[in-house]
PDB file of N, CA and C in Angstrom:
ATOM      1  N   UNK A   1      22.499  18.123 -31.385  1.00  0.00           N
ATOM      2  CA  UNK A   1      23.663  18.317 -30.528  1.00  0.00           C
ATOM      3  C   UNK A   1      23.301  19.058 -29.250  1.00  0.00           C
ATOM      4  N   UNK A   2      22.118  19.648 -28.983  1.00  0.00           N
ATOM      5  CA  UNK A   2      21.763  20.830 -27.955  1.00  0.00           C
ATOM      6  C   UNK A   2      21.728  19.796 -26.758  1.00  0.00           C
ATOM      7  N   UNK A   3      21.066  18.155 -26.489  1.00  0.00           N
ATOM      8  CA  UNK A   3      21.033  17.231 -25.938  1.00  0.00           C
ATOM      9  C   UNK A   3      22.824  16.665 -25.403  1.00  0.00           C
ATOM     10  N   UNK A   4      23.671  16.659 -25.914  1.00  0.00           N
ATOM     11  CA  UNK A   4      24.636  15.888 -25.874  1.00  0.00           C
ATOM     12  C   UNK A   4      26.066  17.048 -25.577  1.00  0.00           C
ATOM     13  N   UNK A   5      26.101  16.944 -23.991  1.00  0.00           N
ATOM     14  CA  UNK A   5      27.315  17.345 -23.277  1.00  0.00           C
ATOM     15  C   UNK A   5      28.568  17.585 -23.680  1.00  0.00           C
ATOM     16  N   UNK A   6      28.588  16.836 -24.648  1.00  0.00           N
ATOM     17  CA  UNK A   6      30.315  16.461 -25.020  1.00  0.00           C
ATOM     18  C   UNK A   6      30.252  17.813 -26.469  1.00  0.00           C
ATOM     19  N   UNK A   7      29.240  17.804 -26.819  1.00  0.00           N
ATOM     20  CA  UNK A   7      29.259  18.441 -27.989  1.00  0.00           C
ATOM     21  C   UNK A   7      29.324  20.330 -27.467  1.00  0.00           C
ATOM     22  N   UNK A   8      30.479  20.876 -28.278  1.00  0.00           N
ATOM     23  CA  UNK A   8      30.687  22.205 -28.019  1.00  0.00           C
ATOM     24  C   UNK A   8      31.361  22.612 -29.486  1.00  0.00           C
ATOM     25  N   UNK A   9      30.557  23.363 -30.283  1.00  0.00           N
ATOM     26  CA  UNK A   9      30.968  23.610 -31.166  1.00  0.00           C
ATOM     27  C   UNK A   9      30.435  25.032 -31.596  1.00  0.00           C
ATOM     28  N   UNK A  10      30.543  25.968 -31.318  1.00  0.00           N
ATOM     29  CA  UNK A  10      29.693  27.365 -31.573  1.00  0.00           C
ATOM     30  C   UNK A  10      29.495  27.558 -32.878  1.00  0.00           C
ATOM     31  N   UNK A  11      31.207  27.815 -33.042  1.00  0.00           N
ATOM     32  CA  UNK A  11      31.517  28.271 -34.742  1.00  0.00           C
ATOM     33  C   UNK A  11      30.769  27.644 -35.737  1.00  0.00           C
ATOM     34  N   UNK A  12      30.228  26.465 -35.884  1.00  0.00           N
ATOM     35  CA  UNK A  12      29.481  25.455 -36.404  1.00  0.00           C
ATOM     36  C   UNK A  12      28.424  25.321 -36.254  1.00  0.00           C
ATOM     37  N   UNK A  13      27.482  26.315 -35.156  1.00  0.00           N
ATOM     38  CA  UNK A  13      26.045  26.218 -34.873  1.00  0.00           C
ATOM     39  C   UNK A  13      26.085  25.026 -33.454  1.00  0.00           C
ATOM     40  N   UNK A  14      26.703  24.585 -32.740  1.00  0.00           N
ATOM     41  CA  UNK A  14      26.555  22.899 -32.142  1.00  0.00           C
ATOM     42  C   UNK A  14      27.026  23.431 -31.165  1.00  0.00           C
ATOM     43  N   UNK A  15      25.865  23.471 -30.048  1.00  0.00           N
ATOM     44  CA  UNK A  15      26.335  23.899 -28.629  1.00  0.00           C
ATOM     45  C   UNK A  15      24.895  22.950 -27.858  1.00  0.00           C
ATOM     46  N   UNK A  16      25.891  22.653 -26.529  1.00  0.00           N
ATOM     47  CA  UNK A  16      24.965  21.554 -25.548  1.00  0.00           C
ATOM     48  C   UNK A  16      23.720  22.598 -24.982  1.00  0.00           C
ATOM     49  N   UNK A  17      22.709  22.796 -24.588  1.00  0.00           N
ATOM     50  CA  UNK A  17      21.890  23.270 -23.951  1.00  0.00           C
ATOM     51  C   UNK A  17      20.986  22.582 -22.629  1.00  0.00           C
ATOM     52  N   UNK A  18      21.275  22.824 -21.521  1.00  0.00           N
ATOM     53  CA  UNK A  18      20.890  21.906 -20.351  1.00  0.00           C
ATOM     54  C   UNK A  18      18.930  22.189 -20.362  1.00  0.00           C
ATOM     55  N   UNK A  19      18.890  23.686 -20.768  1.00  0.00           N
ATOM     56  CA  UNK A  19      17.155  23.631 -20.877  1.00  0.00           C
ATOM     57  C   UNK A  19      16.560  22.693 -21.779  1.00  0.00           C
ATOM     58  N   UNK A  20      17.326  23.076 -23.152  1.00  0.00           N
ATOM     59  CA  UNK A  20      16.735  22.019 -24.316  1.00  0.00           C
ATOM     60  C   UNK A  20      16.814  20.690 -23.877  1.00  0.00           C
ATOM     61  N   UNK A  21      17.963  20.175 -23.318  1.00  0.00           N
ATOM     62  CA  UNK A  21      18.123  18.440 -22.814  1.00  0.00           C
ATOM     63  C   UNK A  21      17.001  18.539 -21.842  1.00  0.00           C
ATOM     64  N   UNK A  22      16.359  18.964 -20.993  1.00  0.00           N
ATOM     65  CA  UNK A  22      15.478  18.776 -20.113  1.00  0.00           C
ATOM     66  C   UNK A  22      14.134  18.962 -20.647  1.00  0.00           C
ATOM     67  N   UNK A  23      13.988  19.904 -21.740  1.00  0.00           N
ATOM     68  CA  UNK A  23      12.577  20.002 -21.962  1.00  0.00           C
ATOM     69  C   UNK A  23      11.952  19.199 -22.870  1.00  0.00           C
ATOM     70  N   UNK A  24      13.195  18.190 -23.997  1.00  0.00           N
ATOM     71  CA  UNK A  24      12.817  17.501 -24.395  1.00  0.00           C
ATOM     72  C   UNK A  24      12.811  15.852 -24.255  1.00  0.00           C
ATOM     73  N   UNK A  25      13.795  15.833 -22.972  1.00  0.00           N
ATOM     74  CA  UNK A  25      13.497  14.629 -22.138  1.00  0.00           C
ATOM     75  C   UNK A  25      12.128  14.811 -21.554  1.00  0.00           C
ATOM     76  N   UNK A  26      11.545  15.586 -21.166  1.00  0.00           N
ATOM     77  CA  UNK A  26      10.314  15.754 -20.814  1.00  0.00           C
ATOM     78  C   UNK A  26       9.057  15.371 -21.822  1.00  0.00           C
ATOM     79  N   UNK A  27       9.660  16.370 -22.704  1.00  0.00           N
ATOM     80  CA  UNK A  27       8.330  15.858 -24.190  1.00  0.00           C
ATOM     81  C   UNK A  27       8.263  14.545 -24.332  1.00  0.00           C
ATOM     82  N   UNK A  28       9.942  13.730 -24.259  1.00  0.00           N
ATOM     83  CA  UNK A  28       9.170  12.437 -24.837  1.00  0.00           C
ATOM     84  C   UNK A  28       8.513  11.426 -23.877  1.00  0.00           C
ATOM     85  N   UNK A  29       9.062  11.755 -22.468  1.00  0.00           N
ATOM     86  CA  UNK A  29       8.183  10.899 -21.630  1.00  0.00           C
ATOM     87  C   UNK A  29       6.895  11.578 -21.621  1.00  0.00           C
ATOM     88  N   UNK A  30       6.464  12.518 -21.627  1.00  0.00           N
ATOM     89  CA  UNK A  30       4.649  13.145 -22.082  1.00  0.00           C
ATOM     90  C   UNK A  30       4.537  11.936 -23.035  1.00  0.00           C
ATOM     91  N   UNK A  31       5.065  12.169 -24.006  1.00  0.00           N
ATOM     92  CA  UNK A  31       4.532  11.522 -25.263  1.00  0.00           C
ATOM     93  C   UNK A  31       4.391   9.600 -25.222  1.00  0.00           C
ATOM     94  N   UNK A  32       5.446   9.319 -24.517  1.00  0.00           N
ATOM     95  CA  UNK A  32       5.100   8.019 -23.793  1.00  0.00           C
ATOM     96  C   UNK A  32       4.132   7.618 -23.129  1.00  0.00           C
ATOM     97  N   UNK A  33       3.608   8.530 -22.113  1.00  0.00           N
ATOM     98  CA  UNK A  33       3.062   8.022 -20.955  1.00  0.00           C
ATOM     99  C   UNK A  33       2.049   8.084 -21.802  1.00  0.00           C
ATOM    100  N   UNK A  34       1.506   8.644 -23.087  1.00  0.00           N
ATOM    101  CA  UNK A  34       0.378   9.045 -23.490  1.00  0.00           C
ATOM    102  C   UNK A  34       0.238   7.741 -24.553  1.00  0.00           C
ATOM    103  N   UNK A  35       1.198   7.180 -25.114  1.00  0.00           N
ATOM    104  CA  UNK A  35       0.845   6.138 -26.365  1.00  0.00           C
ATOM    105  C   UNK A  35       0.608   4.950 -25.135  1.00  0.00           C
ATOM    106  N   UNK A  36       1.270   4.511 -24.220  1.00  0.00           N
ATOM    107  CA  UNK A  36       0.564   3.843 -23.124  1.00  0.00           C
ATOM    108  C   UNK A  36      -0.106   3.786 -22.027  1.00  0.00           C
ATOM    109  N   UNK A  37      -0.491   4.752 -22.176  1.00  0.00           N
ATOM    110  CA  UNK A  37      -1.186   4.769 -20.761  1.00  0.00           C
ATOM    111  C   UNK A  37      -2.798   4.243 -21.031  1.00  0.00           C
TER     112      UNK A  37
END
C-alpha cells in the first residue's frame, strides 16, 4: 500500500509513502535494465 495514493489507512498500518513509491520504482527499473541489458 506505501506505492498506491489512494490508500490512507494509518489505524491499519496502510499509509501511501511518496519516498517508498520512488525508491522502488527505481529498484525495479535497476533491476530491469540489468536482466536486459
Amino acid at each position: 500500500a506505501f506505492t498506491d495514493e489512494s490508500v490512507h489507512m494509518p489505524e491499519k498500518g496502510l499509509a501511501y509513502s511518496a519516498d517508498a513509491d520512488r525508491r522502488s520504482f527505481r529498484a525495479m527499473v535497476n533491476f530491469l535494465e540489468e536482466l536486459f541489458d
